[in-house]
C-alpha atoms as a PDB file:
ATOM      1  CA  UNK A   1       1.358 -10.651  29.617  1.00  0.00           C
ATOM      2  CA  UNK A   2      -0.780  -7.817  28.337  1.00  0.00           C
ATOM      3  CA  UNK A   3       2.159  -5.196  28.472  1.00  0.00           C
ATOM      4  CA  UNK A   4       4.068  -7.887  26.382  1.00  0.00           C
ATOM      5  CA  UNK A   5       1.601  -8.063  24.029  1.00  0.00           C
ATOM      6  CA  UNK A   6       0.903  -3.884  23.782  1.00  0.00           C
ATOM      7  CA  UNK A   7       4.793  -3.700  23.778  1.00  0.00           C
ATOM      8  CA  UNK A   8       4.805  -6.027  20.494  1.00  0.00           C
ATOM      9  CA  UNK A   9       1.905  -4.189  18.927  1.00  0.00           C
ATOM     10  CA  UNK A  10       3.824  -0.843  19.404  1.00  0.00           C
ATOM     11  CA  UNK A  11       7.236  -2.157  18.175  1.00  0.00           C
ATOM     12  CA  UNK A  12       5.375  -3.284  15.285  1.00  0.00           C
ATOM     13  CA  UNK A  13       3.266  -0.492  14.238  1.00  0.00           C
ATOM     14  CA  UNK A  14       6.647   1.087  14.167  1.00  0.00           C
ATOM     15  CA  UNK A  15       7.680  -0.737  12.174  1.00  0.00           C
ATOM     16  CA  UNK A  16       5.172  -0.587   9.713  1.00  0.00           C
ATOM     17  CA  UNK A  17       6.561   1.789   7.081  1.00  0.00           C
ATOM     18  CA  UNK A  18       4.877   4.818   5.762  1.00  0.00           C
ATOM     19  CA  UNK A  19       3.856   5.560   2.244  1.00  0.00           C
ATOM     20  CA  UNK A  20       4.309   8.783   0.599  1.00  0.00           C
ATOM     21  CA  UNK A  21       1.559   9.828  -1.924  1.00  0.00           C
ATOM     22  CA  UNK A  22       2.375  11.417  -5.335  1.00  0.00           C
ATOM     23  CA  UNK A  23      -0.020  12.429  -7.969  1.00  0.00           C
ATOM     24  CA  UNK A  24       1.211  12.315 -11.613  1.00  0.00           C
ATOM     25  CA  UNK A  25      -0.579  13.269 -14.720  1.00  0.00           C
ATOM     26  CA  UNK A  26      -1.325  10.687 -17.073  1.00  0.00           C
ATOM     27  CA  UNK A  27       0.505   7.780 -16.617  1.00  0.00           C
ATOM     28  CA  UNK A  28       3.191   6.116 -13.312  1.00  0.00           C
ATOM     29  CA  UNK A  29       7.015   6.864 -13.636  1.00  0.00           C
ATOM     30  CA  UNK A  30       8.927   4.225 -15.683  1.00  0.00           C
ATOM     31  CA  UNK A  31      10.915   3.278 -12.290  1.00  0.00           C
ATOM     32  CA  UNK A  32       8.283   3.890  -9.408  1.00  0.00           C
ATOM     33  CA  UNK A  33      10.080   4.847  -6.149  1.00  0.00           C
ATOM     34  CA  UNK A  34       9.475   2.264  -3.306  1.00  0.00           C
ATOM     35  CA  UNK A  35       7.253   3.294  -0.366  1.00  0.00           C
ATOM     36  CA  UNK A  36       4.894   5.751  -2.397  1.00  0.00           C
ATOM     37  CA  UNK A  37       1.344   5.360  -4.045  1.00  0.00           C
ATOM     38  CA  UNK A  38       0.767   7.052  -7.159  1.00  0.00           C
ATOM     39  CA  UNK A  39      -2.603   8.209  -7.708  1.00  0.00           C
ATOM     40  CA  UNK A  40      -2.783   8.923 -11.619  1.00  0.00           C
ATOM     41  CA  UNK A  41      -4.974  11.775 -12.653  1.00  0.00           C
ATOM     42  CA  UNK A  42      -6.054  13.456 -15.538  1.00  0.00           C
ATOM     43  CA  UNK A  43      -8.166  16.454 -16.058  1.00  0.00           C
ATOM     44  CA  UNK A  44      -8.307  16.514 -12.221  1.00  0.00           C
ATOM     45  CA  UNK A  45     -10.347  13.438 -12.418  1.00  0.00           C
ATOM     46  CA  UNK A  46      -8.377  10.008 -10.198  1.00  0.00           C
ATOM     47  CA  UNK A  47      -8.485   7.025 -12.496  1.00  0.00           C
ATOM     48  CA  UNK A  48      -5.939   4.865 -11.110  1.00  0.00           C
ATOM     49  CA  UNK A  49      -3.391   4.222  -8.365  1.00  0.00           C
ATOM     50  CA  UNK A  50      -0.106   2.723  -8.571  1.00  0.00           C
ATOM     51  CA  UNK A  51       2.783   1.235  -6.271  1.00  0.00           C
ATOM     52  CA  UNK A  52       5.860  -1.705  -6.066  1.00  0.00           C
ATOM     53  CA  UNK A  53       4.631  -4.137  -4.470  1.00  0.00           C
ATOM     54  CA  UNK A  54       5.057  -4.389  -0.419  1.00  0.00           C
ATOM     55  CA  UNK A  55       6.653  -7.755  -0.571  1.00  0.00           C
ATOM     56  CA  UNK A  56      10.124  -6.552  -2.594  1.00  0.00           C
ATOM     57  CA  UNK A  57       9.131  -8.851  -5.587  1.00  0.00           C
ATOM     58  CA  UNK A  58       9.521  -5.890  -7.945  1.00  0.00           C
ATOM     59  CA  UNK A  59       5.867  -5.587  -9.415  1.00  0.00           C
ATOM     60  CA  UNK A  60       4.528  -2.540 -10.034  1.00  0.00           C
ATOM     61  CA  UNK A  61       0.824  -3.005  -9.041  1.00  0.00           C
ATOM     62  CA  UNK A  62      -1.709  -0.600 -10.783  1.00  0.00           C
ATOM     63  CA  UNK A  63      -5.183   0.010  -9.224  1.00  0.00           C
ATOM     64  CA  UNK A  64      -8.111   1.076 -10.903  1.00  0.00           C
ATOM     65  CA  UNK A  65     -10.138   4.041  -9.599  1.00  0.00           C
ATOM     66  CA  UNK A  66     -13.224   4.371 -12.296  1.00  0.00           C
ATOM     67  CA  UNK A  67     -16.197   2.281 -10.188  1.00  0.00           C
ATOM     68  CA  UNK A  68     -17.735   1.815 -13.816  1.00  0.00           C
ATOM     69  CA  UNK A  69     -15.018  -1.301 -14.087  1.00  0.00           C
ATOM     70  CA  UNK A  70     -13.881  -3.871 -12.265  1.00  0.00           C
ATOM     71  CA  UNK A  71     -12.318  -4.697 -10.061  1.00  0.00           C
ATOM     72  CA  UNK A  72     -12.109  -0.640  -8.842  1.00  0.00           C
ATOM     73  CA  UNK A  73     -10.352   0.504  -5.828  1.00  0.00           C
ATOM     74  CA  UNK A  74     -12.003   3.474  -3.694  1.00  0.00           C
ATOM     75  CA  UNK A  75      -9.349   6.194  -2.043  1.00  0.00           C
ATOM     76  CA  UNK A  76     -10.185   7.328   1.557  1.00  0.00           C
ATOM     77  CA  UNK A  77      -9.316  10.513   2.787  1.00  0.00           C
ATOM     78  CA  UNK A  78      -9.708  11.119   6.369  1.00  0.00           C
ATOM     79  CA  UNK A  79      -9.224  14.792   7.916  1.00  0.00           C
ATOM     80  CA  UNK A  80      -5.473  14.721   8.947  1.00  0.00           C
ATOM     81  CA  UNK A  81      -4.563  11.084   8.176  1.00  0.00           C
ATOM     82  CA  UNK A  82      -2.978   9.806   4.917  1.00  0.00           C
ATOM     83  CA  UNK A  83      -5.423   7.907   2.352  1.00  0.00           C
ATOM     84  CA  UNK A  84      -6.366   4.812   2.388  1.00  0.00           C
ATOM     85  CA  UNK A  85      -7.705   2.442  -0.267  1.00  0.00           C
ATOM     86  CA  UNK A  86     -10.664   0.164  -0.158  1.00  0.00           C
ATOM     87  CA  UNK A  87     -11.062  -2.812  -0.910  1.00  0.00           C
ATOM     88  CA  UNK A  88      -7.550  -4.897   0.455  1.00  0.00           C
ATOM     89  CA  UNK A  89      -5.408  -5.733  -2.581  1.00  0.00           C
ATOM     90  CA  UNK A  90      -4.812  -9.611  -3.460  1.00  0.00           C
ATOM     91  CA  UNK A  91      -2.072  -9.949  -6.149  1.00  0.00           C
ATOM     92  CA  UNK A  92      -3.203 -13.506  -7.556  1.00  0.00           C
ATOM     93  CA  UNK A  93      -0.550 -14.165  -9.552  1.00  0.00           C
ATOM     94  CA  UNK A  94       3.383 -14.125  -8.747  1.00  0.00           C
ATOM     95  CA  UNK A  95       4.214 -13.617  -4.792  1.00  0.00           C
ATOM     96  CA  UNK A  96       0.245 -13.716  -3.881  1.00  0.00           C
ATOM     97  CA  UNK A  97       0.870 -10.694  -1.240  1.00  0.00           C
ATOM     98  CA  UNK A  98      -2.651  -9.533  -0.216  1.00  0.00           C
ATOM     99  CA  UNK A  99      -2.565  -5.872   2.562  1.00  0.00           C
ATOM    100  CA  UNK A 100      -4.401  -3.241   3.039  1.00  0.00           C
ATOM    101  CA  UNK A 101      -3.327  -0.211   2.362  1.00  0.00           C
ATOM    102  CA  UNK A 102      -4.383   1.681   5.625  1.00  0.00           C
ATOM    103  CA  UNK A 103      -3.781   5.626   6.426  1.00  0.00           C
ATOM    104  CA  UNK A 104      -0.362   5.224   4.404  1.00  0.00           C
ATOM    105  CA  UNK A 105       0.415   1.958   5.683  1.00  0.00           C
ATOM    106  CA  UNK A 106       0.162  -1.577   4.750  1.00  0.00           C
ATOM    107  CA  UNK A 107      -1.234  -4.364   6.775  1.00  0.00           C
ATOM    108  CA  UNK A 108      -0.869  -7.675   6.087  1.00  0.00           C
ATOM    109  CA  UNK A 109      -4.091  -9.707   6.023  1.00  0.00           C
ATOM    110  CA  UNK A 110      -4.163 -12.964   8.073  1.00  0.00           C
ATOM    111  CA  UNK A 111      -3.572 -15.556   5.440  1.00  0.00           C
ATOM    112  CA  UNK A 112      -0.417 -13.950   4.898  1.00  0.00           C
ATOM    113  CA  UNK A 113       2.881 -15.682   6.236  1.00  0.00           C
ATOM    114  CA  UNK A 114       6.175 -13.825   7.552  1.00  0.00           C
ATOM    115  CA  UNK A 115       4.699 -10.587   7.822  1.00  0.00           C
ATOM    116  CA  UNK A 116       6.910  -9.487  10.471  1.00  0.00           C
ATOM    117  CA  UNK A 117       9.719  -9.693   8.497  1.00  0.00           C
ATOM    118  CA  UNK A 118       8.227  -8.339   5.451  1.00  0.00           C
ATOM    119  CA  UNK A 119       7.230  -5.310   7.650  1.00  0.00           C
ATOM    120  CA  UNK A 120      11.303  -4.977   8.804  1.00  0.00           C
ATOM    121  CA  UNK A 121      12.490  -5.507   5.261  1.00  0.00           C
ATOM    122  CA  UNK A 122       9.998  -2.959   3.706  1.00  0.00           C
ATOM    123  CA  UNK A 123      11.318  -0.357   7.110  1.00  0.00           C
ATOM    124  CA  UNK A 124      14.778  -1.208   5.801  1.00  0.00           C
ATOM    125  CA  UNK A 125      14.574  -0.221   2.031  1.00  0.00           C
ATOM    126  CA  UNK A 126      15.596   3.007   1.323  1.00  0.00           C
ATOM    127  CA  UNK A 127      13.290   5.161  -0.878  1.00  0.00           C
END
């Protein structure tokens, strides 16, 4: 049973699409490209991040960066693995998706239903 379960884990992490990263000055592209976090800068200085929603519902969900308001977002950059953001991300309103965004990745929290198949539809999008 234990290579079962290690043999599902592996198939699913996978699975689990990566995200590119782009930083734009100043404000998101009008049509945001699927699969990439934009971290919005100006004068060198991160004040938000931005990205469609995981789930395919269309939303563009922007994160703020400044820890002087709330709620803020904090990036993490390891040495050699893509960012991640802290805390998880809860959309309250529309589909209710809540992931973290981990090393480039998203991971569906618990309370989340389906998320094998949102992990295979979000593999199967093109950019």
């Amino acid at each position: 049973m234990d290579i079962i379960k290690r043999l599902r884990s592996n198939i699913r992490e996978y699975l689990r699409p990566k995200f590119g990263v782009e930083y734009v000055q100043e404000d998101v592209p009008e049509t945001p490209k699927r699969k990439t976090l934009y971290i919005v800068t100006e004068d060198a200085v991160s004040w938000s991040a931005a990205m469609l929603c995981p789930c395919g519902c269309g939303a563009v969900l922007h994160l703020n960066l400044l820890p002087d308001e709330r709620p803020f977002w904090t990036i993490i950059q390891d040495p050699d693995k893509p960012i991640s953001l802290s805390p998880s991300v809860w959309r309250r309103v529309g589909c209710q998706s809540h992931f973290w965004f981990r090393h480039g990745r998203i991971y569906w929290t618990q309370d989340q239903k389906h998320t094998f198949i949102r992990d295979l539809r979000l593999f199967l999008r093109r950019k």
